[in-house]
Protein backbone atom coordinates (compact mmCIF):
# COMPACT_ATOMS: atom_id res chain seq x y z
CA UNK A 1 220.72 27.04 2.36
CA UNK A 2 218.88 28.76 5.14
CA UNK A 3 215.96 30.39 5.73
CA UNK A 4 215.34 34.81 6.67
CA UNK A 5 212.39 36.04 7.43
CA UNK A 6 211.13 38.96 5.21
CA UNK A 7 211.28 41.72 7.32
CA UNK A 8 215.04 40.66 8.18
CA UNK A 9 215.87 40.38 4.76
CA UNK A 10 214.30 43.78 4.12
CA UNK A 11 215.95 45.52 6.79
CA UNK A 12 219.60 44.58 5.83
CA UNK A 13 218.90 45.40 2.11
CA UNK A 14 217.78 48.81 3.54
CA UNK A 15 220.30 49.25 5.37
CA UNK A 16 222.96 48.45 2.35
CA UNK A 17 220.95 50.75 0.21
CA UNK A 18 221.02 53.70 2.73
CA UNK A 19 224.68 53.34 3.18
CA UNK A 20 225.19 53.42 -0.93
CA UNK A 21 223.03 56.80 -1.05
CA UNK A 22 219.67 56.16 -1.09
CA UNK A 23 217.38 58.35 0.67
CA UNK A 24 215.44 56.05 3.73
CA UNK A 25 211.83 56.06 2.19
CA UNK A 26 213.70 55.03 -1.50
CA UNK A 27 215.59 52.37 0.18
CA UNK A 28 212.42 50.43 2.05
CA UNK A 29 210.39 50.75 -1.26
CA UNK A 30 213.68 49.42 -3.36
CA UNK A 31 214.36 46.70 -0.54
CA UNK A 32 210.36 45.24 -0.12
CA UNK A 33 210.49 44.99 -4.21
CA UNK A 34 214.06 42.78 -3.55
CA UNK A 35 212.68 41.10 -0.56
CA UNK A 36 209.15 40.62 -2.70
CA UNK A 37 210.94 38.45 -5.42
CA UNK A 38 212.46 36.09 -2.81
CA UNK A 39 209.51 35.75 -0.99
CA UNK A 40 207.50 34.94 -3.96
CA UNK A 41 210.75 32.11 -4.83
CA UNK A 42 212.35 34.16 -8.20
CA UNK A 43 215.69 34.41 -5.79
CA UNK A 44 218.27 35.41 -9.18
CA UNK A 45 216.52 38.50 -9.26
CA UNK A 46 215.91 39.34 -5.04
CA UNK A 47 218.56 38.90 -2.38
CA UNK A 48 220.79 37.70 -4.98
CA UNK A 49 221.01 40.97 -7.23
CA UNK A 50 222.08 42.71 -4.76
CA UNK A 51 225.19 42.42 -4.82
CA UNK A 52 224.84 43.02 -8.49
CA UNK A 53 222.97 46.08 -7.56
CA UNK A 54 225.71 47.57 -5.39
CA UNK A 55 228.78 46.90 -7.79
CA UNK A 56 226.67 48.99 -10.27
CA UNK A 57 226.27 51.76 -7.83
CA UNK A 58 229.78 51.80 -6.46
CA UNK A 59 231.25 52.50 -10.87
CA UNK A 60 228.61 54.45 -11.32
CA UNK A 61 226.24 52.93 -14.00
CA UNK A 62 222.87 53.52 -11.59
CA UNK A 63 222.23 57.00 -9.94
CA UNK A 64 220.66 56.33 -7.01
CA UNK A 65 219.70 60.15 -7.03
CA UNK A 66 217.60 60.03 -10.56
CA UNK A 67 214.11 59.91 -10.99
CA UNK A 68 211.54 59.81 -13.72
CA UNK A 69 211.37 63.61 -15.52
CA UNK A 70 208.47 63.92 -17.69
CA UNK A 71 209.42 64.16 -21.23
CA UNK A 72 205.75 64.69 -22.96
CA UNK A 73 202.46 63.60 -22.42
CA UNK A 74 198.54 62.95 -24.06
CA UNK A 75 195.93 62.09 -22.60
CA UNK A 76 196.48 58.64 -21.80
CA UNK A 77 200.38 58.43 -22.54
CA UNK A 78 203.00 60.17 -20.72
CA UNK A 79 206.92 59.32 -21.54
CA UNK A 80 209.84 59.80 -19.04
CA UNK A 81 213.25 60.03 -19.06
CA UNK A 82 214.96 57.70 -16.20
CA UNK A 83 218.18 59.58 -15.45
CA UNK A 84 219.93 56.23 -15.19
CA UNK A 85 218.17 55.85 -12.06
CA UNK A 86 217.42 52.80 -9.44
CA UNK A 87 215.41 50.96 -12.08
CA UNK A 88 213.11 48.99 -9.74
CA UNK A 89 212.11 52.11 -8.30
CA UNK A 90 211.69 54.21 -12.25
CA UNK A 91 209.23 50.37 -13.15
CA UNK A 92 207.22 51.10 -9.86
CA UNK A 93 206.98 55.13 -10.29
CA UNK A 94 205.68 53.95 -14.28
CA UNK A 95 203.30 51.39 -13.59
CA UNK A 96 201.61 53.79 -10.70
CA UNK A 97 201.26 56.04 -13.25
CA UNK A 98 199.83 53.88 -15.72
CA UNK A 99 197.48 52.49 -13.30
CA UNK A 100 196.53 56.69 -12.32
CA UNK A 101 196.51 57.49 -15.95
CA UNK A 102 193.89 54.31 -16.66
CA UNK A 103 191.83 54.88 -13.53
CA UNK A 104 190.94 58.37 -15.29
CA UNK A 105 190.59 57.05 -19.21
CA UNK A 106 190.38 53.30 -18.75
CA UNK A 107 193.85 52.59 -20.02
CA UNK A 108 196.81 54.33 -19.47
CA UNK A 109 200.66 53.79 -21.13
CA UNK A 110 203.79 55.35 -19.77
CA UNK A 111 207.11 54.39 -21.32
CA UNK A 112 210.59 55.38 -19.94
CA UNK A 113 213.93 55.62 -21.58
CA UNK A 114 217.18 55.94 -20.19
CA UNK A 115 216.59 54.10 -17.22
CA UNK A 116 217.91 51.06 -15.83
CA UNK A 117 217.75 46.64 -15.06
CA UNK A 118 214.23 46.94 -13.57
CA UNK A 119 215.18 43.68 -11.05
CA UNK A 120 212.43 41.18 -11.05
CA UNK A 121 209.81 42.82 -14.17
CA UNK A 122 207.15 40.27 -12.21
CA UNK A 123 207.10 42.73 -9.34
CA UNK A 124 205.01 45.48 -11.75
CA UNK A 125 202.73 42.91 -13.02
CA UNK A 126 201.57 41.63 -9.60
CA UNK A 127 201.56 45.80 -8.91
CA UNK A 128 198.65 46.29 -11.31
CA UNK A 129 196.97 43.04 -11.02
CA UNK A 130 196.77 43.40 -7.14
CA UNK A 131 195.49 47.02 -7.77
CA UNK A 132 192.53 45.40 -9.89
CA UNK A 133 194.46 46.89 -13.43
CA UNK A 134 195.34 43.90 -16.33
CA UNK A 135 199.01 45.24 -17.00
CA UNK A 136 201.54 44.87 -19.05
CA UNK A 137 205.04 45.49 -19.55
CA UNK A 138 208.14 44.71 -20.94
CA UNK A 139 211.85 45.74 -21.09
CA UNK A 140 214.56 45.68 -24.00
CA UNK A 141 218.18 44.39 -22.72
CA UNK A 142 221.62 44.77 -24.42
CA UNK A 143 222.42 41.73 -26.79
CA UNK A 144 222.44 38.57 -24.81
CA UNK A 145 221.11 35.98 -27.09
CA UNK A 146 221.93 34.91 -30.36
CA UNK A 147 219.31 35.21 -33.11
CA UNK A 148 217.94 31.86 -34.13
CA UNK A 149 220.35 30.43 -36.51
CA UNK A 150 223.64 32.79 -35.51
CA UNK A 151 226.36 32.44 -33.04
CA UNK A 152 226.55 35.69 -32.22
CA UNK A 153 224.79 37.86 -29.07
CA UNK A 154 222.58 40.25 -31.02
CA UNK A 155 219.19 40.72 -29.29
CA UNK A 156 218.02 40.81 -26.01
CA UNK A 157 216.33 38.39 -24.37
CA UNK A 158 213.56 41.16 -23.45
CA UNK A 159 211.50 40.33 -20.46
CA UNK A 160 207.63 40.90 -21.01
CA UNK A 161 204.81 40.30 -18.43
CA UNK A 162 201.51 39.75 -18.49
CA UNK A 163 198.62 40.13 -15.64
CA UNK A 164 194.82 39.81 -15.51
CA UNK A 165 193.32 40.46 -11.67
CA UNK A 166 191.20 38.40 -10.07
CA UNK A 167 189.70 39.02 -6.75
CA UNK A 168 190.88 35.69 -5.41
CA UNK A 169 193.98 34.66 -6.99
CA UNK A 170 195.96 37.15 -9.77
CA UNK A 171 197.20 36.00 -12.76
CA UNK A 172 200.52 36.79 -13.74
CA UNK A 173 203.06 35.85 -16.36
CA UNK A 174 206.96 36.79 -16.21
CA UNK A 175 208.98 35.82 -18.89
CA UNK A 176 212.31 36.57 -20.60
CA UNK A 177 212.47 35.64 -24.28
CA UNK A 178 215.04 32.93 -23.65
CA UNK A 179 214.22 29.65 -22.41
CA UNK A 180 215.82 30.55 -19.25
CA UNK A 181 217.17 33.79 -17.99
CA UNK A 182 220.31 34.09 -16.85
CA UNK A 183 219.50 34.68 -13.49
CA UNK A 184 218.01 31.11 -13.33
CA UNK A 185 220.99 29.70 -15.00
CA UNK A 186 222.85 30.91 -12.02
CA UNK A 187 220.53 29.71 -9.45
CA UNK A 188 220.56 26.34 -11.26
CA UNK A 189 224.23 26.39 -11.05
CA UNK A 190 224.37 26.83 -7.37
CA UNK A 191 222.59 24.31 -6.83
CA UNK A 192 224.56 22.21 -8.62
CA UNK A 193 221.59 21.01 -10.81
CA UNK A 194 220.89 20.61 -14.07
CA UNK A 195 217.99 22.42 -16.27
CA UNK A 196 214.83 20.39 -16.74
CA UNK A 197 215.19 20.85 -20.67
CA UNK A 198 217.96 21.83 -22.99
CA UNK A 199 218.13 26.31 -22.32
CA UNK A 200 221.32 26.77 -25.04
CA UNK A 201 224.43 25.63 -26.44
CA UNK A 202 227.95 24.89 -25.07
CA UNK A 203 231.22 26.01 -26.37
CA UNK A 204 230.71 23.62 -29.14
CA UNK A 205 227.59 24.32 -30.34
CA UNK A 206 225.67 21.59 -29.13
CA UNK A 207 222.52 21.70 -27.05
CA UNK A 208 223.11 21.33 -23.39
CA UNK A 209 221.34 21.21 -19.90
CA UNK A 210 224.26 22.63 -17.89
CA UNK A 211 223.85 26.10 -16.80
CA UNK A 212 227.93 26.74 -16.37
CA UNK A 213 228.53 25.55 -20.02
CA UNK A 214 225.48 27.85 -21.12
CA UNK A 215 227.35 30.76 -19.01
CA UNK A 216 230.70 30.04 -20.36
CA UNK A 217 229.40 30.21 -24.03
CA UNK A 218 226.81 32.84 -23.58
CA UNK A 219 224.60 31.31 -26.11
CA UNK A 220 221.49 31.17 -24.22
CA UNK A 221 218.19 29.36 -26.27
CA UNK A 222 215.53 31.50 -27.46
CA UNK A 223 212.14 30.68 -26.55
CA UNK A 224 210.56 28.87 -28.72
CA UNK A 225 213.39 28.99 -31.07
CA UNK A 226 212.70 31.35 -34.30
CA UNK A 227 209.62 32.35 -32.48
CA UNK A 228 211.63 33.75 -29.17
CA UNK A 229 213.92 35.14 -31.29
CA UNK A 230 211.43 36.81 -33.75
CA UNK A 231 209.34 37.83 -30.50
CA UNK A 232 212.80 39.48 -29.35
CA UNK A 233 213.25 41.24 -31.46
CA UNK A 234 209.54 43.10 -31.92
CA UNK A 235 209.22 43.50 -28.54
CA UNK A 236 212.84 45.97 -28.65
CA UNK A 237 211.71 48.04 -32.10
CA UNK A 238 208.29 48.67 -29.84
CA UNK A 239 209.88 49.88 -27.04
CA UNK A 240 212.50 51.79 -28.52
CA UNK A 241 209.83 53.42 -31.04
CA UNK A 242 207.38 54.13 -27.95
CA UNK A 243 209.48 55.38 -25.75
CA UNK A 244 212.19 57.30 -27.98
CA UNK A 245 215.09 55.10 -26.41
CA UNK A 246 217.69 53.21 -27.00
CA UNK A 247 217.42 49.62 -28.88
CA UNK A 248 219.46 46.73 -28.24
CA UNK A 249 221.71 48.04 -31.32
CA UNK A 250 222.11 51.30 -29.66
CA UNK A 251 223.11 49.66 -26.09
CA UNK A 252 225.40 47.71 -27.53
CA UNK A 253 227.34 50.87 -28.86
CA UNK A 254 227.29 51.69 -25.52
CA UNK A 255 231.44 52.17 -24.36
CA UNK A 256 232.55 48.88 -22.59
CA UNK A 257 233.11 50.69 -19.36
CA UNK A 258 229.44 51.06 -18.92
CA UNK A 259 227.72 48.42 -21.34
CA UNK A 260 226.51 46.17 -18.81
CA UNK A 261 223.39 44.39 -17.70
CA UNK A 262 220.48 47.02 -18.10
CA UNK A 263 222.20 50.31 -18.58
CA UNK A 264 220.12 52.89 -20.27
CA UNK A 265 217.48 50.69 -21.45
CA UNK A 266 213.72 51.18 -22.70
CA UNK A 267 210.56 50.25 -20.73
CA UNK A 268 206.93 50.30 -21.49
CA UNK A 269 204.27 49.81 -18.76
CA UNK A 270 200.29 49.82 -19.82
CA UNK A 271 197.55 49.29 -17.34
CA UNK A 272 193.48 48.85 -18.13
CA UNK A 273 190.80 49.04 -16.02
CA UNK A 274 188.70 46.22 -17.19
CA UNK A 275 185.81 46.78 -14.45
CA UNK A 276 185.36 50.11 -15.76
CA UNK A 277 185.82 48.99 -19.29
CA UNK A 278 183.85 45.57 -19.74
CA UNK A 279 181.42 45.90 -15.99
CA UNK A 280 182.46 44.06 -12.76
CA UNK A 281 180.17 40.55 -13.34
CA UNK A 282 181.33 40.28 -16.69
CA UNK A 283 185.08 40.76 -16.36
CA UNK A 284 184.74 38.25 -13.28
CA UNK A 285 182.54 35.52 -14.89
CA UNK A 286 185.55 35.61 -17.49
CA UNK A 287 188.31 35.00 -15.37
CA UNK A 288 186.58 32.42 -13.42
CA UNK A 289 185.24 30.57 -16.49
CA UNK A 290 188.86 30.50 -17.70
CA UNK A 291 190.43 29.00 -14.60
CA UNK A 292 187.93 26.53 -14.36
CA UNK A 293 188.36 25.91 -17.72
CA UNK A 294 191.99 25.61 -17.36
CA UNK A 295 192.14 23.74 -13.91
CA UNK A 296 190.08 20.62 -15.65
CA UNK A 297 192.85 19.89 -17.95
CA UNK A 298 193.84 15.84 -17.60
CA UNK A 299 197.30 15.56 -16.00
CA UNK A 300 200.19 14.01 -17.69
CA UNK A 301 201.79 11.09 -16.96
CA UNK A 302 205.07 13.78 -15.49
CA UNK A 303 203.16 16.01 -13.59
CA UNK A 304 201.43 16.54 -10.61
CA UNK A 305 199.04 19.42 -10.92
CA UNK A 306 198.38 22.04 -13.48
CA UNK A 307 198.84 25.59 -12.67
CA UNK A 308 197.93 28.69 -14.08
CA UNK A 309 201.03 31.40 -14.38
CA UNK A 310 201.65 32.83 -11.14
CA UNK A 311 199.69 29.99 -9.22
CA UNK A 312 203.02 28.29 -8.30
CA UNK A 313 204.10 31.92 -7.05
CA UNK A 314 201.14 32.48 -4.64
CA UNK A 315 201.94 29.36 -2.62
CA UNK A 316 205.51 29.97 -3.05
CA UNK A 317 204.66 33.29 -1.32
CA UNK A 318 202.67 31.59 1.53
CA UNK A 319 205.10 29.25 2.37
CA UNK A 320 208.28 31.32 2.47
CA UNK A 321 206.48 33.94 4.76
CA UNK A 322 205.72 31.36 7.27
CA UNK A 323 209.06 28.78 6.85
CA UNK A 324 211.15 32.06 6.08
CA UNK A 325 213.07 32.51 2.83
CA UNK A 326 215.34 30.20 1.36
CA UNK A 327 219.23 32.33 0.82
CA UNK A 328 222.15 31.01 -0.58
CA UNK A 329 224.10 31.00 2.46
CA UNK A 330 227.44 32.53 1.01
CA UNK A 331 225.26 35.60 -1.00
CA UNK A 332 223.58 36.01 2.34
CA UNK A 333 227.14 36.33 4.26
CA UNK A 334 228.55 38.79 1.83
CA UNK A 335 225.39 40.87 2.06
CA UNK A 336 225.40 40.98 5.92
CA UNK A 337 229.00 42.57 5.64
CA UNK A 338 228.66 44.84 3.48
């Protein structure tokens, strides 16, 4: 490993993205989002999906061209159509809107089909919580996980995310559906660890910490078992029914030549204005109650500290943009020459 500074990683992601087609302005705002996950330590879905990112671009399954066209919209819902475009850039363009459309009415929802993988979902979340907006969103996937109980891949494992602001410190929750994603199965990998807990089964159908065996069999845990899986699966009728998509049954009818990670899938992005909605000392008073509450919890006997979601990422943040950001040397290589 060794450590980049952010605007270094952002310029050579910009300068990759220019030289696969994307306009200058569209290729700083897609590179800062890229850079923005590594700096904030979720490094599966920066620096290293780019190279992810470009293999897409180069067979065609991500137009770097599209944008969002407005399909129909109410007063506080508007729907798009992605045009298979860059989908960290659709997420941002949704949540901006849901954040406009809420700054008028209080809440605002804007859902997009035919889009696609939206990178690191985290990066809307923070979005509206930095903006002073509690958002949410959450994506549908092609199958990726087996239902509890089945062998077979037949839901996704549906990223959601959570986000309350707080003038001091957000609070924001990413999380797939599956104990691990497999983005962190492949950082885990290369770093020739093991998971802290079992995340799925091998080849032979037996629990397992190792992230290649997990890889190799594709059989990824569900969160919570029955309750990830049920979760799944709710969270991809929603979205499909919201944003008159496709589900996870219709991307996996998808031809083989393009069924890959994220291609024409369904998002849905809400933002409230709880200031507006609920008054300034009482939405504060919550959140700070709540921490406090939280933060007096007795440690266990395996722990440290406890942390809210997204405290871990805020000093994460701090430290990477002073030490520089931690790269897998050989992703960072291959990046360089491209």
């Amino acid at each position: 490993m060794k450590r980049v500074s952010f605007e270094k990683m952002k310029s050579e992601i910009t300068r990759v993205l220019i030289k696969k087609g994307f306009e200058e302005e569209k290729a700083e705002e897609s590179a800062e989002l890229f850079s923005k996950a590594s700096l904030d330590g979720v490094y599966s879905h920066g620096l290293n999906r780019v190279l992810r990112l470009v293999e897409y671009i180069d067979k065609g399954w991500i137009n770097v061209q599209g944008e969002p066209i407005l399909i129909n919209s109410t007063t506080f819902i508007e729907r798009y159509n992605g045009n298979l475009g860059p989908g960290d850039l659709n997420a941002k363009f949704c949540m901006d809107r849901a954040m406009k459309l809420a700054e008028n009415n209080m809440l605002g929802m804007v859902t997009i089909n035919n889009t696609s993988h939206w990178m690191r979902g985290g990066n809307y979340g923070w979005q509206a919580a930095e903006s002073g907006y509690i958002g949410m969103c959450w994506t549908n996937t092609e199958s990726c996980m087996p239902p509890w109980g089945a062998k077979e891949q037949k839901i996704g494992n549906n990223p959601i995310i959570l986000a309350v602001p707080n003038k001091r410190n957000p609070i924001v929750l990413d999380m797939a559906m599956s104990q691990f994603s497999y983005g962190k199965l492949q950082v885990t990998r290369l770093k020739d660890e093991e998971l802290p807990i079992d995340g799925g089964f091998n080849e032979h159908g037996q629990l397992t910490r190792n992230p290649g065996e997990i890889e190799n069999s594709r059989r990824i845990l569900p969160m919570g078992y029955w309750k990830g899986s049920g979760l799944s699966f709710l969270l991809d009728l929603i979205v499909a029914l919201l944003s008159q998509g496709n589900s996870t049954a219709d991307l996996d009818k998808i031809k083989p030549g393009k069924r890959t990670s994220g291609y024409g899938v369904s998002q849905v992005f809400i933002a409230v204005d709880p200031y507006k909605l609920s008054g300034d000392e009482f939405t504060q008073q919550v959140v700070v109650n709540a921490l406090d509450h939280f933060k007096k919890a007795e440690v266990d006997e395996n722990m440290k500290e406890v942390t809210y979601p997204g405290e871990n990422t805020l000093k994460r943040r701090k430290e990477n943009f002073k030490k520089g950001i931690p790269v897998d040397i050989d992703i960072w290589e291959k990046v360089l020459s491209l």
